[in-house]
N, C-alpha and C. Protein backbone atom coordinates (compact mmCIF):
# COMPACT_ATOMS: atom_id res chain seq x y z
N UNK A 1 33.97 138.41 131.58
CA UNK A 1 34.33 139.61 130.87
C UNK A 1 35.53 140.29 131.52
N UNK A 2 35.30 140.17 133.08
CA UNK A 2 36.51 140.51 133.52
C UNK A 2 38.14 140.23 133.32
N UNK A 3 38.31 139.37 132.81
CA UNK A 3 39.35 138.50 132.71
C UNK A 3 39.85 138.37 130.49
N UNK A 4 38.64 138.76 129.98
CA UNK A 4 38.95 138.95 128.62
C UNK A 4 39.25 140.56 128.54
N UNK A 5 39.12 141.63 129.35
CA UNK A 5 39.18 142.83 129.73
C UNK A 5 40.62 142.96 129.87
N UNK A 6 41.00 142.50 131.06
CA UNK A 6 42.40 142.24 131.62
C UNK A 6 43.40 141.90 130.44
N UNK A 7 42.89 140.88 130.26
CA UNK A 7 43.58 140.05 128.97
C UNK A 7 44.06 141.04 127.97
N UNK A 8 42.94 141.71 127.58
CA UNK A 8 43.03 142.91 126.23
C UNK A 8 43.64 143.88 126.66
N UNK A 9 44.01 144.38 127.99
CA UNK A 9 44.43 145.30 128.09
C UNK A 9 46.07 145.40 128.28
N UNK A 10 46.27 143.82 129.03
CA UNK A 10 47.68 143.84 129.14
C UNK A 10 47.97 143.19 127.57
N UNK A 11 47.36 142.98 127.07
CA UNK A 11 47.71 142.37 125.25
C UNK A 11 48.26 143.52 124.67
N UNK A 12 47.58 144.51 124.68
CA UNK A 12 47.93 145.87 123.92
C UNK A 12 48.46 147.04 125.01
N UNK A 13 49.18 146.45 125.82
CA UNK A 13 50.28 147.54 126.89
C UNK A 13 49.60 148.48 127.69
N UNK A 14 48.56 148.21 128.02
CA UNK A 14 47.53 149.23 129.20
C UNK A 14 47.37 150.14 128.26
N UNK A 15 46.96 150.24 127.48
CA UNK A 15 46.61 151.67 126.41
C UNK A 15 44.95 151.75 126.73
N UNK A 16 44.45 151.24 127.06
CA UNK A 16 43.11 151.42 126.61
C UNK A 16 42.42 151.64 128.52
N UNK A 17 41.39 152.60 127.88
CA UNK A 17 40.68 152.66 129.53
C UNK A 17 39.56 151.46 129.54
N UNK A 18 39.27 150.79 130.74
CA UNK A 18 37.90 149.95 130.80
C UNK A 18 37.32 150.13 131.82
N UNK A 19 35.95 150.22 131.44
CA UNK A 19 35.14 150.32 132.86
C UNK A 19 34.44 148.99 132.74
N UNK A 20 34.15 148.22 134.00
CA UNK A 20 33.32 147.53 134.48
C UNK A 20 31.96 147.56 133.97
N UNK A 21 31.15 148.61 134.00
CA UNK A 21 29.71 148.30 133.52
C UNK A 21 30.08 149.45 132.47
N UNK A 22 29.04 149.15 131.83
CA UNK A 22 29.34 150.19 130.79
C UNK A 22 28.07 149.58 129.44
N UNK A 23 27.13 150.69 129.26
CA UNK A 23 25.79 150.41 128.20
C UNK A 23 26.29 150.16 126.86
N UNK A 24 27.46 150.53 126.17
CA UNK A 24 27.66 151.09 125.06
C UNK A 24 28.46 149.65 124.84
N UNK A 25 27.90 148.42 123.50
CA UNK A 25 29.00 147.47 122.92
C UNK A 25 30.59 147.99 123.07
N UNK A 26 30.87 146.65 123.97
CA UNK A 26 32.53 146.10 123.31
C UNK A 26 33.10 146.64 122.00
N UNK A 27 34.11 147.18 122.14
CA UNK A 27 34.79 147.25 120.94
C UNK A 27 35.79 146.73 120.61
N UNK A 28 35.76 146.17 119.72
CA UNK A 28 36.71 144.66 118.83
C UNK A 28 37.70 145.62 118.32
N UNK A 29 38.60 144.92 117.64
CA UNK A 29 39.54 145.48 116.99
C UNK A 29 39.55 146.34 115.93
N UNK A 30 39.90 147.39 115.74
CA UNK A 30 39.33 148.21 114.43
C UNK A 30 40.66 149.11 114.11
N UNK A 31 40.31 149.93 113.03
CA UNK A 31 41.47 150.21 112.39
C UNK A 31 42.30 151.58 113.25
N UNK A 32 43.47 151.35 112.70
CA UNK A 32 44.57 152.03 113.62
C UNK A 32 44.82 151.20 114.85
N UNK A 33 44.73 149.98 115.02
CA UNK A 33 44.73 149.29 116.29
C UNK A 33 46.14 148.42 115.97
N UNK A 34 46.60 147.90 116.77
CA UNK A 34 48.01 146.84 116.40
C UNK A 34 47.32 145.58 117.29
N UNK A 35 48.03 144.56 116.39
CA UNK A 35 47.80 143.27 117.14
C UNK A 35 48.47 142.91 118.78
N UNK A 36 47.64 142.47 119.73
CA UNK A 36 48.29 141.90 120.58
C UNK A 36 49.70 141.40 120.76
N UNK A 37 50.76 141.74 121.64
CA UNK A 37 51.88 140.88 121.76
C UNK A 37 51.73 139.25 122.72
N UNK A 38 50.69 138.58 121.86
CA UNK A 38 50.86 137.19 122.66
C UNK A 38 51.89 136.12 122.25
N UNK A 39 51.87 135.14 123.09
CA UNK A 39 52.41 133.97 122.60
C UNK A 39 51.75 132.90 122.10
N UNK A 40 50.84 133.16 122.11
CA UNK A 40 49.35 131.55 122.37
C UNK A 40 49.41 130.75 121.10
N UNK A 41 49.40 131.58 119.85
CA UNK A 41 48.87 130.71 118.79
C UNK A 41 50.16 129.54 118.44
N UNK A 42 49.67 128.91 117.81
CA UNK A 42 50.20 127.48 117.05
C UNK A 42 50.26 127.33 115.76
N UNK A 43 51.42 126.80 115.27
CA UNK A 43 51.30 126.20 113.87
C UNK A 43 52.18 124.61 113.76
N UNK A 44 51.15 123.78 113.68
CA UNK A 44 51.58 122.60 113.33
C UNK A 44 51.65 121.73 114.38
N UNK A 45 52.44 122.14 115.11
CA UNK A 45 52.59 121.32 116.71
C UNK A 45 52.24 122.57 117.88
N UNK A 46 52.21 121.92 118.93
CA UNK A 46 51.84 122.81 120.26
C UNK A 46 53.02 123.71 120.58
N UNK A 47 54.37 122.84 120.38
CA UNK A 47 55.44 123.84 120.37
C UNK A 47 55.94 124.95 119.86
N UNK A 48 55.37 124.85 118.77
CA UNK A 48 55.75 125.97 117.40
C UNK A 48 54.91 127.22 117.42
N UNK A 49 55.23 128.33 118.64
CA UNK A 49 54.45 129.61 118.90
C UNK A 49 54.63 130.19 118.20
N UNK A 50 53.31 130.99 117.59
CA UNK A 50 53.58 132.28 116.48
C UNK A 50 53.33 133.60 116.97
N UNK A 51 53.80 134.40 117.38
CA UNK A 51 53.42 135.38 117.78
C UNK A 51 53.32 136.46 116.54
N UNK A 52 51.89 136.41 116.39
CA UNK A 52 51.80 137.64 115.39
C UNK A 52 52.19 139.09 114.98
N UNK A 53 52.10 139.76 116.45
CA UNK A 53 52.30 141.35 116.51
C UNK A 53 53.38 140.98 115.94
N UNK A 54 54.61 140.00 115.91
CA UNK A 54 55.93 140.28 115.82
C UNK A 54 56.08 139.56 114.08
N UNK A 55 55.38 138.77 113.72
CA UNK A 55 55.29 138.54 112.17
C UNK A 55 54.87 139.45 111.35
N UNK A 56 54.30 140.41 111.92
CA UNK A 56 53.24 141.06 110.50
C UNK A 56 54.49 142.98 111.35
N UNK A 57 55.11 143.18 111.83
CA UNK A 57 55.90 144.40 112.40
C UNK A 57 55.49 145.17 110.69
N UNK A 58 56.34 144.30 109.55
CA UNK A 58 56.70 145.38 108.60
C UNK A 58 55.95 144.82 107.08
N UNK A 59 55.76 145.76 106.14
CA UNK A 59 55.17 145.12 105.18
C UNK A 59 53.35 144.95 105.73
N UNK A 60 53.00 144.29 104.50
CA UNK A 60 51.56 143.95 104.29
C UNK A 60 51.51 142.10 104.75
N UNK A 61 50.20 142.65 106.05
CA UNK A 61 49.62 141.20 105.99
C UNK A 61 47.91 141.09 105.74
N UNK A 62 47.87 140.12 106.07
CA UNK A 62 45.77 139.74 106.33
C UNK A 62 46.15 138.67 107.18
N UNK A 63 45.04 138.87 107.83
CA UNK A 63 44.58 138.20 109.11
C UNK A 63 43.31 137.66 109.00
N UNK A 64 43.20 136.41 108.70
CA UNK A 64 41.21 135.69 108.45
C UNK A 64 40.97 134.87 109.59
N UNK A 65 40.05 135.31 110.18
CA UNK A 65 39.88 134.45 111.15
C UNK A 65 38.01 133.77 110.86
N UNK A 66 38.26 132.61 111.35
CA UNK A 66 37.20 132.05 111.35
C UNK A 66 36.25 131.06 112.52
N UNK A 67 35.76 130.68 112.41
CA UNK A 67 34.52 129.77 113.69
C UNK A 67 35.72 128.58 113.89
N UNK A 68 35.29 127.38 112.78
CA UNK A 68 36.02 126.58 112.91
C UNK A 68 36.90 126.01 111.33
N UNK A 69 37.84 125.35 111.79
CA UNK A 69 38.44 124.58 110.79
C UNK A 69 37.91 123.37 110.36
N UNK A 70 37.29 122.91 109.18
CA UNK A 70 36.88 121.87 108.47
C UNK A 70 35.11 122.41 108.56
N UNK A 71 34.80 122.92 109.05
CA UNK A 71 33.12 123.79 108.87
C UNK A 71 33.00 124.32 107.56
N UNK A 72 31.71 123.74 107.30
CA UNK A 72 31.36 124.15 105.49
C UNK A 72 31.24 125.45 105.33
N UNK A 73 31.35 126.08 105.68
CA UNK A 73 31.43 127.99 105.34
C UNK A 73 32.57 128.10 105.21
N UNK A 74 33.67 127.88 106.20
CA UNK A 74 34.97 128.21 106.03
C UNK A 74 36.16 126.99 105.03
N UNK A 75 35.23 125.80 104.85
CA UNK A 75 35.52 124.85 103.87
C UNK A 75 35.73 124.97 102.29
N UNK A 76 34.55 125.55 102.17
CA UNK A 76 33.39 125.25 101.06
C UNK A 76 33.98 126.30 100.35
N UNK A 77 33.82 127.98 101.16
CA UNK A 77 33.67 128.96 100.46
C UNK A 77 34.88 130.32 100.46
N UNK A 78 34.68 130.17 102.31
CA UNK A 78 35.32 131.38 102.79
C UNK A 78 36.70 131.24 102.03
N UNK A 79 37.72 130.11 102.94
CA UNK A 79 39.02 129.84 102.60
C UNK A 79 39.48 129.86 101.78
N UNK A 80 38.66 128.77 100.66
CA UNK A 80 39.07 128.33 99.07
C UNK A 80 38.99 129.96 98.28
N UNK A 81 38.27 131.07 98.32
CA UNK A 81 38.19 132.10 98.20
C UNK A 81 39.20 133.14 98.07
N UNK A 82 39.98 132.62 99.01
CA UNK A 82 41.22 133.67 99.08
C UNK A 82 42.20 132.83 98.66
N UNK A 83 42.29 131.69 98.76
CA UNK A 83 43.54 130.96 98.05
C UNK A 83 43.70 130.45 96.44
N UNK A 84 42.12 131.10 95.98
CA UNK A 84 42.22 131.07 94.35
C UNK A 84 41.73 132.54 94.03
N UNK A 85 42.06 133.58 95.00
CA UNK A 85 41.87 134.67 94.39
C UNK A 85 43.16 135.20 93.65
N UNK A 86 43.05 135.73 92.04
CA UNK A 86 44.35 136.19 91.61
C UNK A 86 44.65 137.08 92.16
N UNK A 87 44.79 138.12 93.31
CA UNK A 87 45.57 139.11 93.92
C UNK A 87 45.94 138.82 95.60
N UNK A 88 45.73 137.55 95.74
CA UNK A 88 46.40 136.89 97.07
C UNK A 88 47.82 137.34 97.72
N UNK A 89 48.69 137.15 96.18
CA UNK A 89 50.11 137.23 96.38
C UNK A 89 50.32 138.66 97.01
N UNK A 90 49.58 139.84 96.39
CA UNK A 90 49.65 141.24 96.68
C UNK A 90 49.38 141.79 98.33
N UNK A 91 48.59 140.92 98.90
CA UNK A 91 48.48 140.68 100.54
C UNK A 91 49.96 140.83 101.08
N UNK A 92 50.66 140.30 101.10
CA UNK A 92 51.66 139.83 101.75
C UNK A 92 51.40 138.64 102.34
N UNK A 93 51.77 138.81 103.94
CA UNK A 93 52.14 137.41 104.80
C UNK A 93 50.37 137.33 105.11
N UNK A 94 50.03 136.07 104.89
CA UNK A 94 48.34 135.32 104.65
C UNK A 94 48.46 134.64 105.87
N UNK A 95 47.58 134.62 107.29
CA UNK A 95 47.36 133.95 108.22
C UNK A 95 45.92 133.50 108.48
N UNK A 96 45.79 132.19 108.69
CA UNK A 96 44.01 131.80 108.73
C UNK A 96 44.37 131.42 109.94
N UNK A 97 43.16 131.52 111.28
CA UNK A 97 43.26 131.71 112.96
C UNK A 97 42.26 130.98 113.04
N UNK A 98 41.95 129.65 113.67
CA UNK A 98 40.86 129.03 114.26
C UNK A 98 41.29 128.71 115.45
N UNK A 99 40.03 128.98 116.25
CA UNK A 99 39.97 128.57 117.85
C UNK A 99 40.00 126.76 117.80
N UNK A 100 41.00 125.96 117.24
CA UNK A 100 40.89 124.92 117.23
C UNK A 100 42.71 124.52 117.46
N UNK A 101 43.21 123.11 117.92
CA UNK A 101 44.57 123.17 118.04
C UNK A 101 45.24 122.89 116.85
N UNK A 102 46.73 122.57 116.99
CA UNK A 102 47.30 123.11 115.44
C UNK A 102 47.53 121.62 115.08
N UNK A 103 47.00 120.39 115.35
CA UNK A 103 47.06 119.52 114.70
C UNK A 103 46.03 119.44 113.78
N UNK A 104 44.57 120.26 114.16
CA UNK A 104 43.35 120.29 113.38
C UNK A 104 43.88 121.53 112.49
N UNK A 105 44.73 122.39 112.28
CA UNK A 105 44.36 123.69 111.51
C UNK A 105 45.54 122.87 110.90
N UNK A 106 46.60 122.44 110.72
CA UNK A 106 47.70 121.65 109.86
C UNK A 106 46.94 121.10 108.90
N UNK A 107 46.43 119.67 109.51
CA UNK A 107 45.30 119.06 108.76
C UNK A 107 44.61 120.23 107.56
N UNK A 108 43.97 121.22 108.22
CA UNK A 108 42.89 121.82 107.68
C UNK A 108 43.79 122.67 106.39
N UNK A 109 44.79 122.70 106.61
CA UNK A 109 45.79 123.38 105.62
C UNK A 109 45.97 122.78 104.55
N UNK A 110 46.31 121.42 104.99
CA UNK A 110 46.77 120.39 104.19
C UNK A 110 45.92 120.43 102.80
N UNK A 111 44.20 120.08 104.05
CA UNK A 111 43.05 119.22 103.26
C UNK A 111 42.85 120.64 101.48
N UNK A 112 42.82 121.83 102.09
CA UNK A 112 43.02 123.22 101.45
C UNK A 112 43.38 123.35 100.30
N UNK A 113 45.12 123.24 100.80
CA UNK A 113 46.24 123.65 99.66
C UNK A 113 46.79 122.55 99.95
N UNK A 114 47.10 121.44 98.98
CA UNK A 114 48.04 120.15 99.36
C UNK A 114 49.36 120.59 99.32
N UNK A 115 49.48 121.56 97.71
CA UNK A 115 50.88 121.87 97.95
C UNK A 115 51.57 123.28 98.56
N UNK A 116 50.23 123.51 99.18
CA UNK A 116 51.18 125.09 99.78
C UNK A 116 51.17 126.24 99.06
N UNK A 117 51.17 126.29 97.74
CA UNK A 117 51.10 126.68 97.06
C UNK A 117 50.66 128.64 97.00
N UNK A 118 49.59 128.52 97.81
CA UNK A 118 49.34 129.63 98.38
C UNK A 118 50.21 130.80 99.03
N UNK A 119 50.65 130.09 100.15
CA UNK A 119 51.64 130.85 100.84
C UNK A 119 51.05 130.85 102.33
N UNK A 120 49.27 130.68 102.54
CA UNK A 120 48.61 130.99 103.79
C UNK A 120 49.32 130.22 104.58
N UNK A 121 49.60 130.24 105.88
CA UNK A 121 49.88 129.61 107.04
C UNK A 121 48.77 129.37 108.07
N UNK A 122 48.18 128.41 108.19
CA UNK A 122 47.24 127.80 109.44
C UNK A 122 47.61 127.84 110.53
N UNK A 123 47.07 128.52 111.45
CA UNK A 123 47.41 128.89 112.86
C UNK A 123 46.12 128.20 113.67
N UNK A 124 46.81 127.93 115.13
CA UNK A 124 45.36 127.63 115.62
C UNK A 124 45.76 128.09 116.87
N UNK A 125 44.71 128.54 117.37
CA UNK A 125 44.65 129.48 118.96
C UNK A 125 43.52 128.47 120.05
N UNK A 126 44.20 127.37 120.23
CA UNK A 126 44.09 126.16 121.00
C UNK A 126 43.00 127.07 122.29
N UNK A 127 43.63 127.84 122.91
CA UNK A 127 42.57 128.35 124.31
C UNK A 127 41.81 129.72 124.00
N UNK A 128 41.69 129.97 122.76
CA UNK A 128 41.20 131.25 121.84
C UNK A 128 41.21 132.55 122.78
N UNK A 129 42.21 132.61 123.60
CA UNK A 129 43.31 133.98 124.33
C UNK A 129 43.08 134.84 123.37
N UNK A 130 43.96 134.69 121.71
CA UNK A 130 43.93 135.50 120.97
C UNK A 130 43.23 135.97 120.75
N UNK A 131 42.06 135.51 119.92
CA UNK A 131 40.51 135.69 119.49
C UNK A 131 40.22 136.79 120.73
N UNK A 132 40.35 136.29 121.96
CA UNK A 132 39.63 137.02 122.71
C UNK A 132 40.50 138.43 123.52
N UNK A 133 41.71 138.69 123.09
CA UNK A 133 42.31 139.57 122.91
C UNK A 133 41.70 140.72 122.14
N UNK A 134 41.60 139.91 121.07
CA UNK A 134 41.19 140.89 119.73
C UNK A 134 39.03 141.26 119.97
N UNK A 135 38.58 140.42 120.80
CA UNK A 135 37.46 140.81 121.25
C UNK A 135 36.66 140.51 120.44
N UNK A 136 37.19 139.51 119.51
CA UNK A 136 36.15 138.98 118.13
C UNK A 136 35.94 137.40 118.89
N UNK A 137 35.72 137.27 119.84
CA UNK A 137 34.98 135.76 120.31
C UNK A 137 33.29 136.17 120.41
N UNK A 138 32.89 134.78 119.99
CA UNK A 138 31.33 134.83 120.31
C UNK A 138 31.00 133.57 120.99
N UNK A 139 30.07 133.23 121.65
CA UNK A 139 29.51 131.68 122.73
C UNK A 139 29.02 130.95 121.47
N UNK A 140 29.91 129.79 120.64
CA UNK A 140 29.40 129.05 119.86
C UNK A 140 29.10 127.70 120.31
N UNK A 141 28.70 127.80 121.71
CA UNK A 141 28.58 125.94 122.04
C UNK A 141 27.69 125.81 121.91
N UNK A 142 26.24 125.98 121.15
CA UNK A 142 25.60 125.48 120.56
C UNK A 142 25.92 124.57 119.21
N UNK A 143 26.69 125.06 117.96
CA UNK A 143 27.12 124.45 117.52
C UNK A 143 28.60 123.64 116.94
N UNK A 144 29.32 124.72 118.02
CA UNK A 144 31.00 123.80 118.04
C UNK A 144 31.59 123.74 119.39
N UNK A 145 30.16 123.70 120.08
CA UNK A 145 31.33 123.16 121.45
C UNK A 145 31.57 123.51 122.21
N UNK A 146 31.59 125.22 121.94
CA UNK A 146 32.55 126.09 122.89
C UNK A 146 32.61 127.59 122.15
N UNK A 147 33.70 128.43 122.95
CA UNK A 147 33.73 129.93 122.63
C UNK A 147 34.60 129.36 120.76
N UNK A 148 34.35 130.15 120.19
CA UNK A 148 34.49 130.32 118.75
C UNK A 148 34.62 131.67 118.46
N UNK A 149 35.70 132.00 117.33
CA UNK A 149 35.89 133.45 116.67
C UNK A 149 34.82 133.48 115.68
N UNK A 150 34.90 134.90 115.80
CA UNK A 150 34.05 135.48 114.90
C UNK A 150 34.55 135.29 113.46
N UNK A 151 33.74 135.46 112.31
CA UNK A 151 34.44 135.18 110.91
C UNK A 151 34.74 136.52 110.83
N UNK A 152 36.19 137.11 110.20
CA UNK A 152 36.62 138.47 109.88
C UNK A 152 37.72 137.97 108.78
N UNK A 153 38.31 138.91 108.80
CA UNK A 153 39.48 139.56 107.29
C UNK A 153 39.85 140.96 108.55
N UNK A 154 41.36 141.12 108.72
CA UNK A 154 41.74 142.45 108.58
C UNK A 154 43.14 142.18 108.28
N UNK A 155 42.96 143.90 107.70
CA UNK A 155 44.35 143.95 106.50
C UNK A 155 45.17 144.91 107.48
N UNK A 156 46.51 144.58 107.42
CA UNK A 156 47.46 144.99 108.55
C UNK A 156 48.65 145.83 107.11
N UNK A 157 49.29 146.78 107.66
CA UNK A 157 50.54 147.48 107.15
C UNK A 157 51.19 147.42 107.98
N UNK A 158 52.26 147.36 108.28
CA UNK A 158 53.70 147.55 109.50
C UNK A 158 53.24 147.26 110.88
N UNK A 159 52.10 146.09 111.05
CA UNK A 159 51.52 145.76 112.05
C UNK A 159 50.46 146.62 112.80
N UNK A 160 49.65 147.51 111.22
CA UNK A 160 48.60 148.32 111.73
C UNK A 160 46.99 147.94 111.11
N UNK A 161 46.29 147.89 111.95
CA UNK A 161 45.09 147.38 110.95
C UNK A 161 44.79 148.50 110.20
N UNK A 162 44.55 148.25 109.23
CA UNK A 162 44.20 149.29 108.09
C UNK A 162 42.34 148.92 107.64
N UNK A 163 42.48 147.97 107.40
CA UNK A 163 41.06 147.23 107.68
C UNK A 163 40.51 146.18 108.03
N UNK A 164 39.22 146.44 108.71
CA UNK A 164 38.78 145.40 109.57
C UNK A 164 37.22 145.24 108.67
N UNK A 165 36.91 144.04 108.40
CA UNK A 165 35.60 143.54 107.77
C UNK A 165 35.56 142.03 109.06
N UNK A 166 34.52 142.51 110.00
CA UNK A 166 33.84 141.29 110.48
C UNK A 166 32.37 141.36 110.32
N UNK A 167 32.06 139.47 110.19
CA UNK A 167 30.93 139.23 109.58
C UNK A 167 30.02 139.59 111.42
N UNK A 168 28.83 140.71 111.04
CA UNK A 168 27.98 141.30 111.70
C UNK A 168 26.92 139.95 112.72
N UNK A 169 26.84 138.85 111.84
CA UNK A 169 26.15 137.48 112.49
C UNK A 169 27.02 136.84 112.95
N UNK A 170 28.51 136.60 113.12
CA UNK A 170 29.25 136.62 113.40
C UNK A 170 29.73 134.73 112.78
N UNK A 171 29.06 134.64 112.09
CA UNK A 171 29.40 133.02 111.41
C UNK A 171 29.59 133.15 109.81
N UNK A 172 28.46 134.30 109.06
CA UNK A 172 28.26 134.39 107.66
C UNK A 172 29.19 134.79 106.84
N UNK A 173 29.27 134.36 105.57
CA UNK A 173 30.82 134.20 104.90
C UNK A 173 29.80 135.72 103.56
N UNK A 174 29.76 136.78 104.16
CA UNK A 174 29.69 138.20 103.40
C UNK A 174 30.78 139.54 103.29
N UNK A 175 30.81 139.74 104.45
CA UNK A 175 32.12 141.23 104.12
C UNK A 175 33.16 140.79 104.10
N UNK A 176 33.27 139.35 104.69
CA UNK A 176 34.94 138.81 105.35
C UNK A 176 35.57 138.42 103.93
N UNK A 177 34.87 138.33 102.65
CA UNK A 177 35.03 137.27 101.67
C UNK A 177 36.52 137.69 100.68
N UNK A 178 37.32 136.87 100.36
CA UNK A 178 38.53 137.30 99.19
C UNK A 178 37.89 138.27 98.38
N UNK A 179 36.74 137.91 98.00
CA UNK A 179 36.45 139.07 96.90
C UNK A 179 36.38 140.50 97.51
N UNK A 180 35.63 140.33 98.83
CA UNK A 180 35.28 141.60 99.05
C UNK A 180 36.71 142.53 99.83
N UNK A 181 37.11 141.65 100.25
CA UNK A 181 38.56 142.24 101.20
C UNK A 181 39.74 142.57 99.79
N UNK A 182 40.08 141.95 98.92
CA UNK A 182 41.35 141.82 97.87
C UNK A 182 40.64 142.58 96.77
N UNK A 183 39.85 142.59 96.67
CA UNK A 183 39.03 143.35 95.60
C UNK A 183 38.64 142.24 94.18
């Protein structure tokens, strides 16, 4: 915890106080918050860093993050959800975030949208830094292995969250959903 603490704090410029012990839940990212200035995530190859805070500065984005890439929740339902919802385009810039590397979230793009068509961009946060920046990691090595993001949706303006919907079980495809986030 110490070290995802650290992490979050130099992510978002020492703004935030932390204490060591403390009774009262972690608090994840929530609205009025700005994204981390990291470098970590990926698209496509290991080389190709995306740094978000600095993509989403102006205008409207969404941010979906999920467990894993090619997992039947985020396969089946979650994903396909927002990329055949008719008010997608009205989002702006569309980013999907798996704690997986960016040869699996490429793939997972591909398998998705063959032709792109969408506009989403597949990111993958290979050592899930980000995820755990944003304080939406949960211990999924029971069933993928390792630390895993939480499933969420938040909607960003000029690089501000405006809203945050994460799923409360932290796997279930309910508040995070196109319908419920795009209307």
């Amino acid at each position: 915890m110490a070290s995802t603490t650290a992490l979050r704090r130099l992510a978002l410029g020492g703004s935030r106080v932390s204490r060591d012990f403390h009774s009262s839940a972690r608090a994840f990212i929530k609205v009025g918050d700005k994204l981390p200035n990291l470098d970590v995530l990926v698209e496509n190859s290991p080389g190709n860093k995306v740094n978000l805070s600095e993509e989403v500065k102006t205008g409207k984005s969404l941010l979906i993050g999920v467990p894993a890439a090619f997992s039947p929740g985020c396969s089946n339902s979650h994903i396909p959800g927002y990329i055949n919802h008719k008010s997608l385009k009205d989002a702006g810039k569309v980013f999907v975030i798996a704690v997986n590397d960016p040869f699996v979230t490429k793939a997972w793009g591909v398998s998705l949208d063959p032709q792109g068509k969408s506009g989403i961009r597949f990111l993958g946060d290979p050592s899930g830094k980000f995820t755990e920046a944003l304080d939406l990691a949960f211990d999924g090595t029971a069933i993928f292995g390792g630390p895993r993001s939480k499933r969420y949706a938040l909607v960003l303006e000029d690089g501000q969250v405006t809203a945050a919907h994460v799923e409360p079980d932290n796997t279930g495809v309910n508040v995070s959903t196109g319908e419920k986030v795009l209307g």
